[in-house]
C-alpha atoms as a PDB file:
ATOM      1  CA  UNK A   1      48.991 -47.198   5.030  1.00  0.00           C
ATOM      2  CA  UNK A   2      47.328 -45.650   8.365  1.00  0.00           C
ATOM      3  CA  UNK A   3      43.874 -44.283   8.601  1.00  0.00           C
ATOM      4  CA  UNK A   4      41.606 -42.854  11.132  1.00  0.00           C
ATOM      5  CA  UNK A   5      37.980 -43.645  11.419  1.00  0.00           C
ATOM      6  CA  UNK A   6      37.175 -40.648  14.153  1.00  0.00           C
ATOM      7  CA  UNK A   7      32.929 -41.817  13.933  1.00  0.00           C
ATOM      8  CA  UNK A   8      33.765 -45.516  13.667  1.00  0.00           C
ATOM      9  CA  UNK A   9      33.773 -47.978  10.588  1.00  0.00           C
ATOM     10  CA  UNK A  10      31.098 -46.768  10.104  1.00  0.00           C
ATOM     11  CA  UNK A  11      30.912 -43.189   9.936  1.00  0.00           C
ATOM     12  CA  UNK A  12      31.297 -41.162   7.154  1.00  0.00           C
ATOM     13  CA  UNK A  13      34.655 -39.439   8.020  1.00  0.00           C
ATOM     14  CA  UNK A  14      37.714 -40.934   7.392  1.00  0.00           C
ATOM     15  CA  UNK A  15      41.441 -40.082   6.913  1.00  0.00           C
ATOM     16  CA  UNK A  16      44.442 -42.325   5.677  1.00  0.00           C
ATOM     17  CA  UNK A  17      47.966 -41.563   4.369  1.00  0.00           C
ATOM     18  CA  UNK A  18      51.042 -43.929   2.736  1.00  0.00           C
ATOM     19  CA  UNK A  19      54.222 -42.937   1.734  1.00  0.00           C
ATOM     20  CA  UNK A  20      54.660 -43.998  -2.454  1.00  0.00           C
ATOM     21  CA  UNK A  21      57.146 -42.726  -4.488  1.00  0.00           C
ATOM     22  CA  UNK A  22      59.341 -40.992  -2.022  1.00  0.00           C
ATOM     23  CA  UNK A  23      55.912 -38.641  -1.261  1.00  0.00           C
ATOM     24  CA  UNK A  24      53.476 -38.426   1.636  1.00  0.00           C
ATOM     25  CA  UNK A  25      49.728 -38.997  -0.028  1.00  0.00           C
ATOM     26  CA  UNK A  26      46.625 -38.388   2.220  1.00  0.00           C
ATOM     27  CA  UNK A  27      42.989 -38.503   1.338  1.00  0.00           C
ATOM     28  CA  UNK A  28      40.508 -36.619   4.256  1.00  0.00           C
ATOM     29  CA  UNK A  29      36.682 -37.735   3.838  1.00  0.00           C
ATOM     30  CA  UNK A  30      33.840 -36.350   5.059  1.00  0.00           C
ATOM     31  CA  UNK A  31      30.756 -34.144   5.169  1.00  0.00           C
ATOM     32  CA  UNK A  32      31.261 -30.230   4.281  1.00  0.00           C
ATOM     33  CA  UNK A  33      28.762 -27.601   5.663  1.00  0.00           C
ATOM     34  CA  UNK A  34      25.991 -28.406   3.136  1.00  0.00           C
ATOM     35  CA  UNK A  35      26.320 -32.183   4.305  1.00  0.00           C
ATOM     36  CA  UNK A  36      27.633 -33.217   1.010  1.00  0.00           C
ATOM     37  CA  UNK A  37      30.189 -36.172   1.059  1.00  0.00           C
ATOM     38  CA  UNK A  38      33.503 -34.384  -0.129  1.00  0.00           C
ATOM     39  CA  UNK A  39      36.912 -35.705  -0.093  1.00  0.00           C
ATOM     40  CA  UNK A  40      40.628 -33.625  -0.308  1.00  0.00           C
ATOM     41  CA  UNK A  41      43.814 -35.483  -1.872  1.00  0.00           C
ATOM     42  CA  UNK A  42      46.974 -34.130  -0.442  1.00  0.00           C
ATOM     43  CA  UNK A  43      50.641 -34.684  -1.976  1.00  0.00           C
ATOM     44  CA  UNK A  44      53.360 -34.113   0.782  1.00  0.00           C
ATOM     45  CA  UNK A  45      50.498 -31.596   2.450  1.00  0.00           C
ATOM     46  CA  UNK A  46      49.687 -29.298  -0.390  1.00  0.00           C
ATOM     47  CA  UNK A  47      45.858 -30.101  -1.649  1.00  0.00           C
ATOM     48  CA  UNK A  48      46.088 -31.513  -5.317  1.00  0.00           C
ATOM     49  CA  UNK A  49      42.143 -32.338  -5.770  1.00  0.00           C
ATOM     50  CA  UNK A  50      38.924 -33.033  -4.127  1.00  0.00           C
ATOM     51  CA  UNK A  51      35.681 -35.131  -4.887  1.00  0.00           C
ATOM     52  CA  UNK A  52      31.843 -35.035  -4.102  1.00  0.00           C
ATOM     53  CA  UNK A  53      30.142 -37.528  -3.298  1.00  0.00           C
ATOM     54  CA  UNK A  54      33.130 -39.906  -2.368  1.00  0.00           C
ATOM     55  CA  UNK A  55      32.422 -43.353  -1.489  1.00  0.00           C
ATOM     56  CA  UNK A  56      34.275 -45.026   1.681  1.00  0.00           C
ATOM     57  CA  UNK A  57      36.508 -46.519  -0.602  1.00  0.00           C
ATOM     58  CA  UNK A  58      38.541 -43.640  -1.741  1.00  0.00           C
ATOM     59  CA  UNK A  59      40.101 -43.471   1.803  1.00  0.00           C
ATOM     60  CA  UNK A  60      42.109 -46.704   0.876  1.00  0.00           C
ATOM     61  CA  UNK A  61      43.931 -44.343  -1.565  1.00  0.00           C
ATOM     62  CA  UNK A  62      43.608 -46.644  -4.618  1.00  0.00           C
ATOM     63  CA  UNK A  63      40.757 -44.945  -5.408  1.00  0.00           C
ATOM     64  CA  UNK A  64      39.412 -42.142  -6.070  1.00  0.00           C
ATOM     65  CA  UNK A  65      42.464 -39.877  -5.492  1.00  0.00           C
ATOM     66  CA  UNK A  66      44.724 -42.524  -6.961  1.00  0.00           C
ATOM     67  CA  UNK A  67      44.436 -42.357 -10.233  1.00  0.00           C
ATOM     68  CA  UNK A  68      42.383 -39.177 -10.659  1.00  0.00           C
ATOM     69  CA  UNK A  69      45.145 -36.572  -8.319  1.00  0.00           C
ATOM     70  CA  UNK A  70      47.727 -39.023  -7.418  1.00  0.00           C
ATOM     71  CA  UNK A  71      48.509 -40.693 -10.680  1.00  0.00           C
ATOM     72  CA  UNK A  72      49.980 -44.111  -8.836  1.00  0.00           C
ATOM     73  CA  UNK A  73      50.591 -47.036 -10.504  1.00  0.00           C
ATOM     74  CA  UNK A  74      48.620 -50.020  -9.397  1.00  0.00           C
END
């Protein structure tokens, strides 16, 4: 898996992608223009879902977008 932290460890942006499954999946974190916490789930670049109010943890992929968009097995 590689992320970016572009604010640090600990900002509130984040981006990581892993290949699973013979398909690229990427979660993108951060603040939208109303300053709520949103996060987009991406399957081999097309958006399949996002979240408000994401914690930091959904950028390890194994949650949040996992099982709700990605539907990985653990």
């Amino acid at each position: 898996m590689e992320c970016s932290y572009p604010n640090g460890l600990e900002g509130d942006e984040c981006a990581c992608s892993s290949t699973c499954l013979s398909k690229k999946h990427e979660v993108q974190r951060g603040p939208d223009a109303d300053g709520k916490t949103m996060c987009a789930c991406f399957v081999d670049g097309v958006e399949v879902g996002t979240c408000e109010g994401a914690e930091r943890e959904v950028c390890h992929l194994k949650q949040g977008c996992r099982q709700e968009f990605f539907n990985l097995p653990m």
